[in-house]
C-alpha atoms as a PDB file:
ATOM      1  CA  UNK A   1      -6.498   9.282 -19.779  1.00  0.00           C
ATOM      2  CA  UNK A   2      -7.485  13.041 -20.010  1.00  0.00           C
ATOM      3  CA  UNK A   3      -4.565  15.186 -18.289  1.00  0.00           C
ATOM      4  CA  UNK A   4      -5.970  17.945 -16.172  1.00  0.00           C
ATOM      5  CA  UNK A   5      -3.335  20.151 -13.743  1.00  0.00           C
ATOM      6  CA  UNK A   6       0.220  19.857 -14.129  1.00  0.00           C
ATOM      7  CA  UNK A   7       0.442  16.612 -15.801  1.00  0.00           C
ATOM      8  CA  UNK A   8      -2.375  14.821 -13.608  1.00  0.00           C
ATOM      9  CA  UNK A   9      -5.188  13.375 -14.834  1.00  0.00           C
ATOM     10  CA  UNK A  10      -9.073  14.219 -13.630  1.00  0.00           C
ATOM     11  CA  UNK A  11      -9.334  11.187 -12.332  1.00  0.00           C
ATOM     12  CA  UNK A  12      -6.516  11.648  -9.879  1.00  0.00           C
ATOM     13  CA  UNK A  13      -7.557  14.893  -8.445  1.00  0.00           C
ATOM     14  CA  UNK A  14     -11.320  13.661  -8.528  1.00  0.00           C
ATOM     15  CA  UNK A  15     -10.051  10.828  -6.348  1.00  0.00           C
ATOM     16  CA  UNK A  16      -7.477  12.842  -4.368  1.00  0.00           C
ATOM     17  CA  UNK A  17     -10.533  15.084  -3.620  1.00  0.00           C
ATOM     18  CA  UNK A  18     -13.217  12.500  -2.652  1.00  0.00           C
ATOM     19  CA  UNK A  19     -10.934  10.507  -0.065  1.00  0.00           C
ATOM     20  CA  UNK A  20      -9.273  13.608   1.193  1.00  0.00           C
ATOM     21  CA  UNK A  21     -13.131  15.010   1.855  1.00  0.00           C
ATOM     22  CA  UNK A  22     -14.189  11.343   3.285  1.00  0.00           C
ATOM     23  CA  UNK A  23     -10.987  11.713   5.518  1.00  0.00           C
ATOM     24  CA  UNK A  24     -11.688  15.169   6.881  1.00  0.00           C
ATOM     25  CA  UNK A  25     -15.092  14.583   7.768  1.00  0.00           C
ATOM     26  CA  UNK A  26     -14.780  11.121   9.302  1.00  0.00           C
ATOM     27  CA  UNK A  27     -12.090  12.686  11.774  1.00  0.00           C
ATOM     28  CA  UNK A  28     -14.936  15.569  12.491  1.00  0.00           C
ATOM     29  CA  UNK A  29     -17.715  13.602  12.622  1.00  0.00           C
ATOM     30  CA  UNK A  30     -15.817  10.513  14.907  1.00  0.00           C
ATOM     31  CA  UNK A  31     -13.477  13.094  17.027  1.00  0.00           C
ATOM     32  CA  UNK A  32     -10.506  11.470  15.712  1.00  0.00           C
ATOM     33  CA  UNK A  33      -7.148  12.606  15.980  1.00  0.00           C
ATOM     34  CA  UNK A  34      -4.950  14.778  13.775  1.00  0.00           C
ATOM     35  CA  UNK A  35      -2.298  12.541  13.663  1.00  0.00           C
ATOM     36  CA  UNK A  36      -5.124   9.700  12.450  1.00  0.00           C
ATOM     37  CA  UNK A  37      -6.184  12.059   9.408  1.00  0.00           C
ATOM     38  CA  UNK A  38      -2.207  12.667   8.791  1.00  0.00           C
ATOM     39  CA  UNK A  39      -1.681   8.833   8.285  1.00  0.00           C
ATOM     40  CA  UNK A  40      -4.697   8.793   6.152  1.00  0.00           C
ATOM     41  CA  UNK A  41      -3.900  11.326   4.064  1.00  0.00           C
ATOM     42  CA  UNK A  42       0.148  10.669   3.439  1.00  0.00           C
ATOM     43  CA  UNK A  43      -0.909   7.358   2.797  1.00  0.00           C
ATOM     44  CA  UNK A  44      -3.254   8.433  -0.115  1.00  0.00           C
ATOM     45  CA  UNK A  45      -0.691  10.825  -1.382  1.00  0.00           C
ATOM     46  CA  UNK A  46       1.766   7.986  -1.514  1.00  0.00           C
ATOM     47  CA  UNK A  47       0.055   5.501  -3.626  1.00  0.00           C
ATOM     48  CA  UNK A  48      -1.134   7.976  -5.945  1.00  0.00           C
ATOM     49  CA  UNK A  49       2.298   9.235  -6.688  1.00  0.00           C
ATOM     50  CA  UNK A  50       3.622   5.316  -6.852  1.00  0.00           C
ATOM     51  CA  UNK A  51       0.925   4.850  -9.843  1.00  0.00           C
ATOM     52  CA  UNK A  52       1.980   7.421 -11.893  1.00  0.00           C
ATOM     53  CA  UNK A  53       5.692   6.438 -11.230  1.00  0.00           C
ATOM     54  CA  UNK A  54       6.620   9.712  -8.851  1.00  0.00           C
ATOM     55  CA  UNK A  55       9.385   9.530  -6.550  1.00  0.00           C
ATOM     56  CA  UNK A  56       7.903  11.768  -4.310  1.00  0.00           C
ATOM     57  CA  UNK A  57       5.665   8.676  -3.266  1.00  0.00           C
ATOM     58  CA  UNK A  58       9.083   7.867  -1.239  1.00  0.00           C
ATOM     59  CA  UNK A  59       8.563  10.744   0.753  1.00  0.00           C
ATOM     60  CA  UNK A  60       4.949  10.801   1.735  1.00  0.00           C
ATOM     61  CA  UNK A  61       5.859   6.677   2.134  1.00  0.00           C
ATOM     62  CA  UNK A  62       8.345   7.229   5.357  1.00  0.00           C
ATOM     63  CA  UNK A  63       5.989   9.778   7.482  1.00  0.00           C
ATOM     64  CA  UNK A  64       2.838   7.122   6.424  1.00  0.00           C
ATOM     65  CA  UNK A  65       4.980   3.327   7.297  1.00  0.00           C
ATOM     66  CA  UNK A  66       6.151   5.106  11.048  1.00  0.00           C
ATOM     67  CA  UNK A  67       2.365   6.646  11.491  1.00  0.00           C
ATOM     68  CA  UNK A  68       0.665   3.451  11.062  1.00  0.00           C
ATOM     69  CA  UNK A  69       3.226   0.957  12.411  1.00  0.00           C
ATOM     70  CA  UNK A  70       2.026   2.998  15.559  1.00  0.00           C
ATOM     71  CA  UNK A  71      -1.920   2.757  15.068  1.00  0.00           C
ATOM     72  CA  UNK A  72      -1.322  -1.508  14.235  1.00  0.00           C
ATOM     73  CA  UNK A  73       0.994  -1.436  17.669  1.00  0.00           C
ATOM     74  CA  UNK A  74      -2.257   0.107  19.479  1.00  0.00           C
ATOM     75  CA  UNK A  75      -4.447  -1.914  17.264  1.00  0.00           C
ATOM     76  CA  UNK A  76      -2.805  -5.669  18.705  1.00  0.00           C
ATOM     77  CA  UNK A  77      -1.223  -5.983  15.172  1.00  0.00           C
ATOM     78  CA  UNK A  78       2.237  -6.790  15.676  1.00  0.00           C
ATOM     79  CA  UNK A  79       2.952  -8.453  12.191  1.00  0.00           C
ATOM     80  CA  UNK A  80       2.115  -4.999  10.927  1.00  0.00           C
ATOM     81  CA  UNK A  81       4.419  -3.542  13.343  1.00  0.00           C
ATOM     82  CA  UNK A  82       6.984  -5.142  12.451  1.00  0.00           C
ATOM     83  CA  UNK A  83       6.481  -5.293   8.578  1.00  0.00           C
ATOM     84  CA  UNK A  84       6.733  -1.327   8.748  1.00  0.00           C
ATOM     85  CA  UNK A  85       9.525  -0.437  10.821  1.00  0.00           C
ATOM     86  CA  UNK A  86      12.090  -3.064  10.286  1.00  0.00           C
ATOM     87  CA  UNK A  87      11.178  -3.571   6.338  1.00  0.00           C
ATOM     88  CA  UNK A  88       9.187  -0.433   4.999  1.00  0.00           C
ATOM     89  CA  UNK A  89      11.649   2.055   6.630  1.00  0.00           C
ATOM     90  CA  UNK A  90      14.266   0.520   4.547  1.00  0.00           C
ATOM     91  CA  UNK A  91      12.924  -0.454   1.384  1.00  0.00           C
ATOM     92  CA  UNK A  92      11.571   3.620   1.196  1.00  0.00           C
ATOM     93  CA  UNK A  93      15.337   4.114   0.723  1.00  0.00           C
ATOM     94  CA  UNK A  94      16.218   1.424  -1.833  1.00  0.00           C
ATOM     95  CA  UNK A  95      13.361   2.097  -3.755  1.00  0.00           C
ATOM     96  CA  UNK A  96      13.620   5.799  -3.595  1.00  0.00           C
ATOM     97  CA  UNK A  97      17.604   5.233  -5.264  1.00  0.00           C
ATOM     98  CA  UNK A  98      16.451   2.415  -7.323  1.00  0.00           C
ATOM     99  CA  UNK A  99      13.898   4.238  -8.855  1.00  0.00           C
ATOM    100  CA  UNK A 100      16.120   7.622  -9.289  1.00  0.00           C
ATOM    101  CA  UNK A 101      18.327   5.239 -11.465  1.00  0.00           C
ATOM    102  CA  UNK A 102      16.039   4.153 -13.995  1.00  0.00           C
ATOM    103  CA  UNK A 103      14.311   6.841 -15.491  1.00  0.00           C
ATOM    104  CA  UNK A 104      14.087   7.344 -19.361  1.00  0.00           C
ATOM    105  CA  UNK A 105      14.056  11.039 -20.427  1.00  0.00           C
ATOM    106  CA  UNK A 106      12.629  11.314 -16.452  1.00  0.00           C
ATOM    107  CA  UNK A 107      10.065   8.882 -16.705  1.00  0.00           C
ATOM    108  CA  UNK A 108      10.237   5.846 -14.749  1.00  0.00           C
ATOM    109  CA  UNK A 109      11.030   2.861 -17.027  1.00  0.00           C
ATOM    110  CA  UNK A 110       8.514   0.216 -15.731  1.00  0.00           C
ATOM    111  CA  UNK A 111       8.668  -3.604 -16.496  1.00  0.00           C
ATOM    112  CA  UNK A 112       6.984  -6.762 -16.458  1.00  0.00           C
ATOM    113  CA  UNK A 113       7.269 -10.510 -15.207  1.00  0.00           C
ATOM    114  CA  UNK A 114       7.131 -13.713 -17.451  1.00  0.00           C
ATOM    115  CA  UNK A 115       4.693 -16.835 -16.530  1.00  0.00           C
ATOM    116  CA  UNK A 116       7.287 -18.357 -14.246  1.00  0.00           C
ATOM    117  CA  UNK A 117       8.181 -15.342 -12.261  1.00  0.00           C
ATOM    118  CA  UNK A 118       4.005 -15.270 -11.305  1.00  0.00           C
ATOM    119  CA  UNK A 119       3.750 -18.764 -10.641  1.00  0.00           C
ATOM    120  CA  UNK A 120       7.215 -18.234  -7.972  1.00  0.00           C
ATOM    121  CA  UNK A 121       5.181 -15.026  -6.256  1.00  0.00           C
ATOM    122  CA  UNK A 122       2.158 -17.064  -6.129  1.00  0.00           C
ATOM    123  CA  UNK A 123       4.100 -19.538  -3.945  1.00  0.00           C
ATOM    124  CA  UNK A 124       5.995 -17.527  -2.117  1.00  0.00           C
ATOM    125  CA  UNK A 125       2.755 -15.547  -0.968  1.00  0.00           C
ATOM    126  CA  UNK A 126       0.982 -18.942   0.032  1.00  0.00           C
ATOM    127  CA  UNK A 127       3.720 -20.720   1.691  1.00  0.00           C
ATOM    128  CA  UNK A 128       5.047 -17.606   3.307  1.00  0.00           C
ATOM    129  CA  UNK A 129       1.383 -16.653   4.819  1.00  0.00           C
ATOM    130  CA  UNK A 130       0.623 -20.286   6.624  1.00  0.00           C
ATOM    131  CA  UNK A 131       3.949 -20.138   8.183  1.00  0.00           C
ATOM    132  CA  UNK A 132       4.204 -16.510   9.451  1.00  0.00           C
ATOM    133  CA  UNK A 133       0.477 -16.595  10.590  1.00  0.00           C
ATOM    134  CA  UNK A 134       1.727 -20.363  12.453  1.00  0.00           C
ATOM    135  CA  UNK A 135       4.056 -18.272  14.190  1.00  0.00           C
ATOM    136  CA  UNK A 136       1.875 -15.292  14.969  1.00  0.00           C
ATOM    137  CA  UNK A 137      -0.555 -17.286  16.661  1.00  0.00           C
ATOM    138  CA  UNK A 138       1.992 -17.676  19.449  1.00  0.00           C
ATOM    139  CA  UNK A 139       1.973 -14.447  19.854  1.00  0.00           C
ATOM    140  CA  UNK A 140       0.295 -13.020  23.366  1.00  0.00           C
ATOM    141  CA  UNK A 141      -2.742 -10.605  22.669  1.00  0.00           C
ATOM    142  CA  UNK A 142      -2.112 -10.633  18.564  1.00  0.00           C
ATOM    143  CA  UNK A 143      -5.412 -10.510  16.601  1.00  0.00           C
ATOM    144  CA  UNK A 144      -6.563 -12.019  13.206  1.00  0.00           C
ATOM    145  CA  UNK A 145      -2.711 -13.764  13.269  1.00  0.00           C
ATOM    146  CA  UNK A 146      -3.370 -15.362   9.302  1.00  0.00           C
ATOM    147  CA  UNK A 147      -5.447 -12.233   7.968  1.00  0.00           C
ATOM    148  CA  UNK A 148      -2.428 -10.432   9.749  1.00  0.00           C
ATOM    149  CA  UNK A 149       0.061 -12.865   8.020  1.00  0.00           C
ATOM    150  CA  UNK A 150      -1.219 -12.431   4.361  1.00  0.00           C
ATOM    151  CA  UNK A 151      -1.571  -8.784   4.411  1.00  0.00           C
ATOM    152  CA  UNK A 152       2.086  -8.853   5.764  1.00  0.00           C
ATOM    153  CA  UNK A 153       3.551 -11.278   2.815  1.00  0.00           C
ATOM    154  CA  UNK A 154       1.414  -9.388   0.126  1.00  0.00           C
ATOM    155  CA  UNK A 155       3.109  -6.227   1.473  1.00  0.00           C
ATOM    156  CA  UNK A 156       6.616  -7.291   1.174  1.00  0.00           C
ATOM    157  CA  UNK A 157       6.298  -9.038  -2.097  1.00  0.00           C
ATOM    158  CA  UNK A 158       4.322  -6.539  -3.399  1.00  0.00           C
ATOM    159  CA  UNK A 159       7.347  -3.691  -2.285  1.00  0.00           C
ATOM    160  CA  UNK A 160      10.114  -5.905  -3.648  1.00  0.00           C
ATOM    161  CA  UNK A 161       8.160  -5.922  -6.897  1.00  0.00           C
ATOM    162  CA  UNK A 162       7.858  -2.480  -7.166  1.00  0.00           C
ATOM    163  CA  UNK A 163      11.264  -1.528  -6.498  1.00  0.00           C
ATOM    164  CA  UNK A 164      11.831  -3.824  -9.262  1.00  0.00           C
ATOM    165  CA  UNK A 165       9.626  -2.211 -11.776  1.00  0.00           C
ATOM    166  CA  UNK A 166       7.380  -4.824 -12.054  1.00  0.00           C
ATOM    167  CA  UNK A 167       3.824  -3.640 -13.259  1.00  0.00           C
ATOM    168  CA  UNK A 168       2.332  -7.199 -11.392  1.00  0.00           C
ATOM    169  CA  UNK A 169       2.732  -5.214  -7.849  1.00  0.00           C
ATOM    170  CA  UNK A 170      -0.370  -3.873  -8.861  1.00  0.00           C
ATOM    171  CA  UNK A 171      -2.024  -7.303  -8.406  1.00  0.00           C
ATOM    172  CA  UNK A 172      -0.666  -8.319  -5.222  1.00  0.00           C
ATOM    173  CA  UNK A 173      -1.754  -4.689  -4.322  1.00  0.00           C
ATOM    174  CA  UNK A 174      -5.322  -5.457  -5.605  1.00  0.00           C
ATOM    175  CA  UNK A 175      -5.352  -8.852  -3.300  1.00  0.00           C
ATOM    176  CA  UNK A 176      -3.499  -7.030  -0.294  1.00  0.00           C
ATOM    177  CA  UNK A 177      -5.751  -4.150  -0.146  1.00  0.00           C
ATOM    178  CA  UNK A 178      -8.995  -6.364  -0.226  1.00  0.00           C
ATOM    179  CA  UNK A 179      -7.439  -8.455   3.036  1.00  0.00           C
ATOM    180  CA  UNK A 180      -6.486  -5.466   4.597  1.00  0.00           C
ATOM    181  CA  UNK A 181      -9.719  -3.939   4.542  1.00  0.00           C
ATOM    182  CA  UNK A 182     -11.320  -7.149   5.984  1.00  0.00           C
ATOM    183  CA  UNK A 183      -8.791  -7.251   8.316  1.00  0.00           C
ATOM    184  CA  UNK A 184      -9.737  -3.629   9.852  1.00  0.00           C
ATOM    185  CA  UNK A 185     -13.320  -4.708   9.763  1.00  0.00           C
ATOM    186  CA  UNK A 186     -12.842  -7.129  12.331  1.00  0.00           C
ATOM    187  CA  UNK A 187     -10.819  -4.656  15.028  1.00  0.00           C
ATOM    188  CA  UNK A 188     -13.737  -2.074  14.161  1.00  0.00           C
ATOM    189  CA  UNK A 189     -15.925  -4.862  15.240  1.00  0.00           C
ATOM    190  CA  UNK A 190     -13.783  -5.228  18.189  1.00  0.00           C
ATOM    191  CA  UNK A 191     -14.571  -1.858  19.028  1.00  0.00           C
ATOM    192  CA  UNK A 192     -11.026  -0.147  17.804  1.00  0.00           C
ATOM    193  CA  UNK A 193     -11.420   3.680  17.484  1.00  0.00           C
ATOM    194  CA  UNK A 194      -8.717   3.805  14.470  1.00  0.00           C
ATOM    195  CA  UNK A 195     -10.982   1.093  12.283  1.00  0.00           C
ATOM    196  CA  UNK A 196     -13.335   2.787  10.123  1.00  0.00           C
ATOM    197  CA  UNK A 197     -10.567   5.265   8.970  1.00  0.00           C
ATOM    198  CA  UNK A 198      -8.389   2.741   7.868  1.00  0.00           C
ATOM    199  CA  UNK A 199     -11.448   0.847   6.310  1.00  0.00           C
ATOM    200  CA  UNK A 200     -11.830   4.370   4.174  1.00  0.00           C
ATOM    201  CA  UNK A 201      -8.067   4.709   3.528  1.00  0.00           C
ATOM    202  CA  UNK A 202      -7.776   0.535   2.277  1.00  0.00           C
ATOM    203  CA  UNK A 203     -10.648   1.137   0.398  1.00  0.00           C
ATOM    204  CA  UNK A 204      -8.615   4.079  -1.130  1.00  0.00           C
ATOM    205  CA  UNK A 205      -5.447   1.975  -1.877  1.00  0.00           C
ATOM    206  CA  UNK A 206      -7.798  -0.669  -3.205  1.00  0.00           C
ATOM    207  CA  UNK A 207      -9.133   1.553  -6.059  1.00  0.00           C
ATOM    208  CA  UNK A 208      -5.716   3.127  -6.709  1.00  0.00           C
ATOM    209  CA  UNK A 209      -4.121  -0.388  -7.488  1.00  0.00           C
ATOM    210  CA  UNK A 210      -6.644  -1.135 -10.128  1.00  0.00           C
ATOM    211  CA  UNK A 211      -5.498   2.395 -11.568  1.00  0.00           C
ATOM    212  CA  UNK A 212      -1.832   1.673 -10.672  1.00  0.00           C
ATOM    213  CA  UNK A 213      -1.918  -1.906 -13.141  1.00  0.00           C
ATOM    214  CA  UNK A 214      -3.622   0.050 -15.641  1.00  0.00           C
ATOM    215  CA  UNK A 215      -1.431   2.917 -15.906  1.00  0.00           C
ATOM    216  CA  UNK A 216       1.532   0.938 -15.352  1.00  0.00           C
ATOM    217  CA  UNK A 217       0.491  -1.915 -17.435  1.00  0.00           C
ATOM    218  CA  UNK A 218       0.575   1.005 -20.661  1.00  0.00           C
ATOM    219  CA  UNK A 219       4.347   2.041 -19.319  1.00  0.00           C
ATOM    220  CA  UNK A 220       5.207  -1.323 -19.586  1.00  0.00           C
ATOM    221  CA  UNK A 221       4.395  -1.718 -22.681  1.00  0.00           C
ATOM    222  CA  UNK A 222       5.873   1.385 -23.682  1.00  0.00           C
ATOM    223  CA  UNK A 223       9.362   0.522 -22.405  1.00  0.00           C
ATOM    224  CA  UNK A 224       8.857  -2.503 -24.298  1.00  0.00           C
ATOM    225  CA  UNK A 225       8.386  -0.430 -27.440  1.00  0.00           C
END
């Protein structure tokens, strides 16, 4: 892909440009607050640098998982609650020294998972989803407890995975993202104030995992090499 400034490509800053512009003017346009836009925006700035194998997505990472475990306490969605603060917080850290320790010539040395390692994620995501959103359900005033669950298994197998290396986060990503989005839809049905921003920044991640497999499917294959 065609570099443009300081190593990134012009797709990345055409992208970091378009969702940073949809950001600021859906915070202008629907009053919303700084701190709102501030999730928003780390978040973009964190899965951009996680494609392209950046440890600095470590650091935008910790401000976004504390900023948004607040908007899904607010938001009735206590699976995401506690998926960010008690398994985010600590995986930024792991994955920040994991990722520090494999580098090749300072490129991040990426990797990728045979036929039965899939077919175990595929379970795990299944069977992990019915049985958290089984519990959730229990749970006074949550909302969308399943769509809650899934997005909440895809996240932490999707993390472990890329901690690990393994270009196939990008696919759980892809499937994550597209719940995720639906599952904002619904609480901006419900009349949440935060919902149409996070729609926007979902929407964001979404396209940045199809870019993430592609780019890290070549750095796979290059480590391969």
């Amino acid at each position: 892909m065609k570099k443009g400034l300081g190593g990134w490509s012009l797709f990345e800053l055409t992208w970091l440009a378009l969702f940073t512009g949809i950001a600021i003017a859906l915070t202008v346009l629907m009053k919303d607050s700084l701190f709102g836009f501030t999730v928003f925006i780390t978040g973009v700035l964190c899965v951009v640098f996680a494609a392209k194998g950046n440890l600095t997505t470590y650091a935008f990472g910790m401000y976004n998982t504390f900023g948004y475990a607040y908007l899904a306490y607010v938001n009735g969605l206590f699976g995401e609650v506690m998926l960010n603060l008690l398994f985010f917080v600590p995986m930024n850290v792991i994955g920040f020294l994991m990722w520090r320790n494999h580098r090749d010539g300072g490129k991040l040395s990426m990797r990728q998972m045979d036929a039965r390692g899939l077919l175990l994620v595929a379970v795990a995501c299944v069977l992990g989803s019915v049985l958290l959103g089984f519990g959730l359900s229990f749970i006074p005033g949550q909302n969308s407890p399943y769509i809650d669950a899934v997005t909440t298994v895809l996240s932490v197998v999707a993390t472990m995975l890329m901690v690990k290396r393994f270009k196939e986060q990008w696919l759980v990503y892809i499937v994550l993202n597209m719940f995720t989005v639906l599952l904002w839809a619904i609480r901006t049905l419900e009349g949440s104030p935060d919902g149409v921003l996070m729609i926007v920044m979902w929407s964001a991640y979404l396209i940045n995992a199809v870019y993430g497999y592609y780019n890290w499917n070549k750095g796979a294959k290059e480590s391969l090499a």
